[in-house]
Protein backbone atom coordinates (compact mmCIF):
# COMPACT_ATOMS: atom_id res chain seq x y z
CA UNK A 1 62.51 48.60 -14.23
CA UNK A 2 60.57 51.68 -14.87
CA UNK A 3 61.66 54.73 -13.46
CA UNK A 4 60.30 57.37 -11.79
CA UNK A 5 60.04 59.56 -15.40
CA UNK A 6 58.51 56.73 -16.96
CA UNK A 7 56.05 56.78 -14.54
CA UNK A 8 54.82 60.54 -14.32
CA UNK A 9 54.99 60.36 -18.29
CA UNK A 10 52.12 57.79 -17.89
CA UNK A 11 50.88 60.02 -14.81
CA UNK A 12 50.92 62.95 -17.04
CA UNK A 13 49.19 61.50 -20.49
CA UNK A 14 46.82 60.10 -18.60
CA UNK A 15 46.07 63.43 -16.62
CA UNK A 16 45.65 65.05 -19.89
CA UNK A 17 43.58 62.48 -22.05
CA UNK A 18 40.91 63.22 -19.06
CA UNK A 19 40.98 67.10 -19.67
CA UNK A 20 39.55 68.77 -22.61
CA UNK A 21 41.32 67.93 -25.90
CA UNK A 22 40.66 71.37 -27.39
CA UNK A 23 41.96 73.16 -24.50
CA UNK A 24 45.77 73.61 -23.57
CA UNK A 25 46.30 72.38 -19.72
CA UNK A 26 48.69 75.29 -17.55
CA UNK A 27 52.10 73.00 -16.28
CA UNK A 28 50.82 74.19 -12.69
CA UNK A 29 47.40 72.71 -12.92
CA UNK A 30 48.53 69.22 -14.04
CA UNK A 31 51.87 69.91 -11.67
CA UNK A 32 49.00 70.16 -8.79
CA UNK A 33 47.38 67.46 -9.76
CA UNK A 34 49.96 65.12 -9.86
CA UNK A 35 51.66 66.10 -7.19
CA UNK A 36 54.84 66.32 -9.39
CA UNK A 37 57.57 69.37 -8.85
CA UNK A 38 56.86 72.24 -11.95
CA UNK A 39 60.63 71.73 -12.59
CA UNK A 40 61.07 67.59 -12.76
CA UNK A 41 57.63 67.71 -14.64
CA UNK A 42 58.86 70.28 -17.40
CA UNK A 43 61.89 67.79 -18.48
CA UNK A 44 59.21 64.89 -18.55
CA UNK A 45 56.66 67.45 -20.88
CA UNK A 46 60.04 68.19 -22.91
CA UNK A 47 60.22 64.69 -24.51
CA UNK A 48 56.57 64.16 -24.81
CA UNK A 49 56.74 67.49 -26.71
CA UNK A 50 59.69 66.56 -28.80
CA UNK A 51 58.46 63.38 -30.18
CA UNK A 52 55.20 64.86 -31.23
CA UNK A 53 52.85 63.40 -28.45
CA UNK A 54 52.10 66.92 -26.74
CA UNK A 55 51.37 69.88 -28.56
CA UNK A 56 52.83 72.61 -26.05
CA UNK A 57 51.61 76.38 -26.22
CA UNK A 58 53.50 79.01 -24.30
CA UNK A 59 52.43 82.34 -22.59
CA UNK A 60 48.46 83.64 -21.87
CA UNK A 61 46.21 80.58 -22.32
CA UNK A 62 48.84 78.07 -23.16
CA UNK A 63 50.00 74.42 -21.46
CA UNK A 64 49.85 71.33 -22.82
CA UNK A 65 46.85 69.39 -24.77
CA UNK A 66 47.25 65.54 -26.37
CA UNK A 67 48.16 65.79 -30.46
CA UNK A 68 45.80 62.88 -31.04
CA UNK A 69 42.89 60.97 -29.38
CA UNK A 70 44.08 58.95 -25.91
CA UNK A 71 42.89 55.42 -27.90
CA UNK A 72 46.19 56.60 -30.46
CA UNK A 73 48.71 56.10 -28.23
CA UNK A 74 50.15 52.90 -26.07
CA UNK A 75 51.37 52.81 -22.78
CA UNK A 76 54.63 51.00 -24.70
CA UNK A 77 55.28 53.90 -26.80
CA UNK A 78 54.80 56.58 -23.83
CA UNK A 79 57.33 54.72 -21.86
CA UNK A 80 59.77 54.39 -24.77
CA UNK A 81 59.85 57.82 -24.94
CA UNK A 82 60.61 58.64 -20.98
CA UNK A 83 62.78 55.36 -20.94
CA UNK A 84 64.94 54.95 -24.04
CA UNK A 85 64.23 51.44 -24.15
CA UNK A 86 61.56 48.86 -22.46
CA UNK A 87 64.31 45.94 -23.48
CA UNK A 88 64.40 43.46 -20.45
CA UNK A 89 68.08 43.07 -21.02
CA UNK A 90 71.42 45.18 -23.20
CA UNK A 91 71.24 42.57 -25.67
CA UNK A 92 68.06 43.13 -27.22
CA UNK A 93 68.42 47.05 -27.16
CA UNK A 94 67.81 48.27 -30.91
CA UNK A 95 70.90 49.40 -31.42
CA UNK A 96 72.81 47.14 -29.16
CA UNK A 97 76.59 45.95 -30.47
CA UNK A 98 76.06 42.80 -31.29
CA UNK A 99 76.47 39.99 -28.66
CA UNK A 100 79.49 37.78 -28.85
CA UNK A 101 77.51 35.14 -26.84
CA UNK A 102 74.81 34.79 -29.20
CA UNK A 103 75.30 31.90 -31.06
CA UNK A 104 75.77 29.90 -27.80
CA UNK A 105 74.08 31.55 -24.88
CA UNK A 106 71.79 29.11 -23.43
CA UNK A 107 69.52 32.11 -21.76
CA UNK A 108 68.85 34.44 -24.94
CA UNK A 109 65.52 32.71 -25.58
CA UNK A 110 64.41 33.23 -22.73
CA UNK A 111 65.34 36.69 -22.40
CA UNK A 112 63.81 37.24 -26.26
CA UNK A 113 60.44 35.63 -24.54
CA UNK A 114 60.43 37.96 -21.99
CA UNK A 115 61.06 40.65 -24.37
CA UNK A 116 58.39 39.82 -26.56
CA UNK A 117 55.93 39.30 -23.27
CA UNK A 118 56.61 42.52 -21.83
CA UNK A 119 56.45 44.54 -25.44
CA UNK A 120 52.95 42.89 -26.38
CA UNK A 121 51.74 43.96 -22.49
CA UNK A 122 52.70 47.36 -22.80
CA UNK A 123 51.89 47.93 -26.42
CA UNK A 124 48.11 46.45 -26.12
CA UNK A 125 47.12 49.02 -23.45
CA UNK A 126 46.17 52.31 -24.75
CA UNK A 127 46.19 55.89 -22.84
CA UNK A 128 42.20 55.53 -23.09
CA UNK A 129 42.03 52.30 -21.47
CA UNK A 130 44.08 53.98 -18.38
CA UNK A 131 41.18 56.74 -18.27
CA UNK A 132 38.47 57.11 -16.05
């Protein structure tokens, strides 16, 4: 399930593909916009900014501006970085321990399909294909 900070990440990215890309957007104009509390939306921002999808500017002038073109990014990789992880179940988490049912669980494939399913969904939609 996506949560509700996987969701204004998307809300967000989107918001800002539609402004100006040369132009930093104020937190309390894209805050208004969305409808999203300054606070909650500044620990969404934070991650965005840490992995390198948001340039952020602070003080006179500054906000928040996209650090490439909206067809660069996927909705999978915008989720990954609110959510953690888009896998369907523990199992197929990256870094998961390995599972001591593998070898003879009789649902894996199915859960590996799914996987695969809702990775190639998310991960063929861009940011500019969610713009207006």
């Amino acid at each position: 399930m996506i949560s509700t900070k996987g969701r204004y990440a998307l809300r967000v990215m989107i918001d800002l593909a539609e402004q100006d890309p040369e132009k930093f957007v104020p937190l309390e104009e894209i805050a208004a916009r969305q409808g999203i509390s300054k606070k909650y939306l500044e620990s969404v921002l934070k991650s965005l900014v840490q992995k390198d999808f948001l340039n952020g500017l602070r003080g006179k002038g500054g906000g928040y501006k996209l650090t490439r073109p909206p067809e660069e990014y996927t909705i999978g990789e915008i989720l990954e970085v609110a959510e953690g992880t888009l896998a369907v179940v523990s199992c197929l988490q990256v870094d998961s321990a390995p599972c001591e049912r593998k070898n003879f669980c009789k649902t894996l494939p199915m859960w590996k399909k799914f996987n695969q399913l809702t990775h190639d969904f998310f991960f063929g939609i861009t940011l500019k294909d969610l713009t207006g």
